[in-house]
Protein backbone atom coordinates (compact mmCIF):
# COMPACT_ATOMS: atom_id res chain seq x y z
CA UNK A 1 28.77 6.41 1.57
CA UNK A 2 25.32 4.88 2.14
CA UNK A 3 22.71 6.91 1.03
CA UNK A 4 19.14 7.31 2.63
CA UNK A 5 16.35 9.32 1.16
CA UNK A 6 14.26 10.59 4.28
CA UNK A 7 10.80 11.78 3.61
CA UNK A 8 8.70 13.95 5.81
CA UNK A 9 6.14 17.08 5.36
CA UNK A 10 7.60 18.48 8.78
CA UNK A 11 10.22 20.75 7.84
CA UNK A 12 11.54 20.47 11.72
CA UNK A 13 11.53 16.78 11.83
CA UNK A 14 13.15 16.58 8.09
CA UNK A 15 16.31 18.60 9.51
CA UNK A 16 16.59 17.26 12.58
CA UNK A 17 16.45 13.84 11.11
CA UNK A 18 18.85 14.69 8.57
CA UNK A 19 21.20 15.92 10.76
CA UNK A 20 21.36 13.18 13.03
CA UNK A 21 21.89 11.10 9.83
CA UNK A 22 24.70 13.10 7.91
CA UNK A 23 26.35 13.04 11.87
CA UNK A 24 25.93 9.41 11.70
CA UNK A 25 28.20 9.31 8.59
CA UNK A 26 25.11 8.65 6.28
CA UNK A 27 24.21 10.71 2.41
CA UNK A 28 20.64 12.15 3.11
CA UNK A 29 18.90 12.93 0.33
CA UNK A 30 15.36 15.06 1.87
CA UNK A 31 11.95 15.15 0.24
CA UNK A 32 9.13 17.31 1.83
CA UNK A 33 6.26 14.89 0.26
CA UNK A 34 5.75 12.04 -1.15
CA UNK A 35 5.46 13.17 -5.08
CA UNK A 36 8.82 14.82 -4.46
CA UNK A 37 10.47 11.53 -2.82
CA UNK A 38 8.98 9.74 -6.24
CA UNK A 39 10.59 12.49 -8.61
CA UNK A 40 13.98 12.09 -6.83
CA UNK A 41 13.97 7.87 -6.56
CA UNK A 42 13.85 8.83 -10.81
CA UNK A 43 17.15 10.12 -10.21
CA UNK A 44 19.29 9.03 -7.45
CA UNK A 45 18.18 5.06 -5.76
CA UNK A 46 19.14 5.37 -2.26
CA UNK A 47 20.34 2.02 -0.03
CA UNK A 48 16.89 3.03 2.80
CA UNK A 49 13.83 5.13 2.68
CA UNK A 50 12.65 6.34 5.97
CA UNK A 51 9.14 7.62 5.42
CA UNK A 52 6.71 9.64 7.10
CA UNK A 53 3.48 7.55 7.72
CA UNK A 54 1.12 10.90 7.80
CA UNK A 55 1.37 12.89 4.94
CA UNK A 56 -0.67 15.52 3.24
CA UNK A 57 -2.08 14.73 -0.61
CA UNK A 58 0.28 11.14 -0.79
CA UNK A 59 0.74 9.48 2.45
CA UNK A 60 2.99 7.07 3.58
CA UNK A 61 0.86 4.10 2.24
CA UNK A 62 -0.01 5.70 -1.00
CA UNK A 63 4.24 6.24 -1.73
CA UNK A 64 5.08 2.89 0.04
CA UNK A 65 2.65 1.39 -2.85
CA UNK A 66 4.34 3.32 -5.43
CA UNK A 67 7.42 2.18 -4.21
CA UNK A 68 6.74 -1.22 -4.12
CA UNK A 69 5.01 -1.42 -7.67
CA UNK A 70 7.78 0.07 -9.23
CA UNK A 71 10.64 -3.00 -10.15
CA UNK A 72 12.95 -0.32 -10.01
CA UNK A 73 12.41 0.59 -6.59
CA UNK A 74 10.53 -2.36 -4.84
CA UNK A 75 13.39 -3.95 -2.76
CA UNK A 76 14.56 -0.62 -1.61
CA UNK A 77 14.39 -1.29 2.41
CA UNK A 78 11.96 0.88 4.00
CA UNK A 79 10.98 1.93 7.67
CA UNK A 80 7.98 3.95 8.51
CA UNK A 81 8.76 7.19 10.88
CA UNK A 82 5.59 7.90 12.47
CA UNK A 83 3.94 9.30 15.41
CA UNK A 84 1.25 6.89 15.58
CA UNK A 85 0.67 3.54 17.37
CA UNK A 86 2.13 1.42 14.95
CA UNK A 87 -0.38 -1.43 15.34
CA UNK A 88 -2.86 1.13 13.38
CA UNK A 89 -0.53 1.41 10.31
CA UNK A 90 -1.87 0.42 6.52
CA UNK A 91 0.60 -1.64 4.28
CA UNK A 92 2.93 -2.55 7.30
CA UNK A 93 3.43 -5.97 5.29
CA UNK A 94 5.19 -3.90 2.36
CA UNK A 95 7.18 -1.83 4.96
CA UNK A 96 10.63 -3.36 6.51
CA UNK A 97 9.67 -1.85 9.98
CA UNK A 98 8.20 1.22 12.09
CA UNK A 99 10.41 3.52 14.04
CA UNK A 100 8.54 6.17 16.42
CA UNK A 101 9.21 9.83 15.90
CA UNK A 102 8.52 9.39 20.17
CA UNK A 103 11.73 7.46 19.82
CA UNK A 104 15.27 9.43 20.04
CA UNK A 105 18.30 8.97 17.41
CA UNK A 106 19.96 5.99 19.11
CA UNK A 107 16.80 4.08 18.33
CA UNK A 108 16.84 5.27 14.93
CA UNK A 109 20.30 4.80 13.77
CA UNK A 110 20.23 0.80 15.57
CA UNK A 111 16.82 0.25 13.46
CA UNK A 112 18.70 1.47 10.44
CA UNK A 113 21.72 -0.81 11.33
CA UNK A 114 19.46 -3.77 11.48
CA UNK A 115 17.48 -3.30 8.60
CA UNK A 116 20.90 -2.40 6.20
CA UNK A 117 22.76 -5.53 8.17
């Protein structure tokens, strides 16, 4: 089973996320913020990170970079799940693309499709 880790400080987008995930036949592994997405990568490397862009204490940049500067971690896809206009996003060339919150679960699951081939 593929396994995604899904990161987001909204409790109500984190569930309804993670079920449209675990419907989709996906693992979801669910952190709450980004120093809690780090702690778990220590333990369990998932196949896709989809990753809140606006965060509290460790945005989505700030975990991206972390991500990305860790040889463990650093070609573990990753899409951006955000709210904002993406052309305003920070690190977007570390990121392996930007699906809108605004955007329902068939968008999601086909941008997950294309990034995992």
């Amino acid at each position: 089973m593929i396994k995604i880790l899904l990161i987001d400080d909204d409790e109500d987008m984190l569930a309804m996320t993670g079920r449209w995930l675990e419907k989709a036949g996906y693992e979801v592994i669910k952190a709450s913020s980004g120093s809690a997405a780090l702690d778990l990568l220590g333990k369990d490397v998932p196949a896709l990170i989809l990753l809140d862009y606006a965060m509290p204490v460790m945005n989505g940049p700030s975990v991206l970079q972390a991500i990305r500067s860790n040889d463990a971690y650093k070609n573990i896809p990753v899409l951006y799940r955000t709210g904002m206009d993406d052309t305003d996003l920070e690190g977007d060339e570390l990121v392996n693309g930007v699906v809108p919150k605004s955007e329902g679960k068939p968008y999601l699951l086909k941008a997950i499709s294309k990034v995992l081939g």
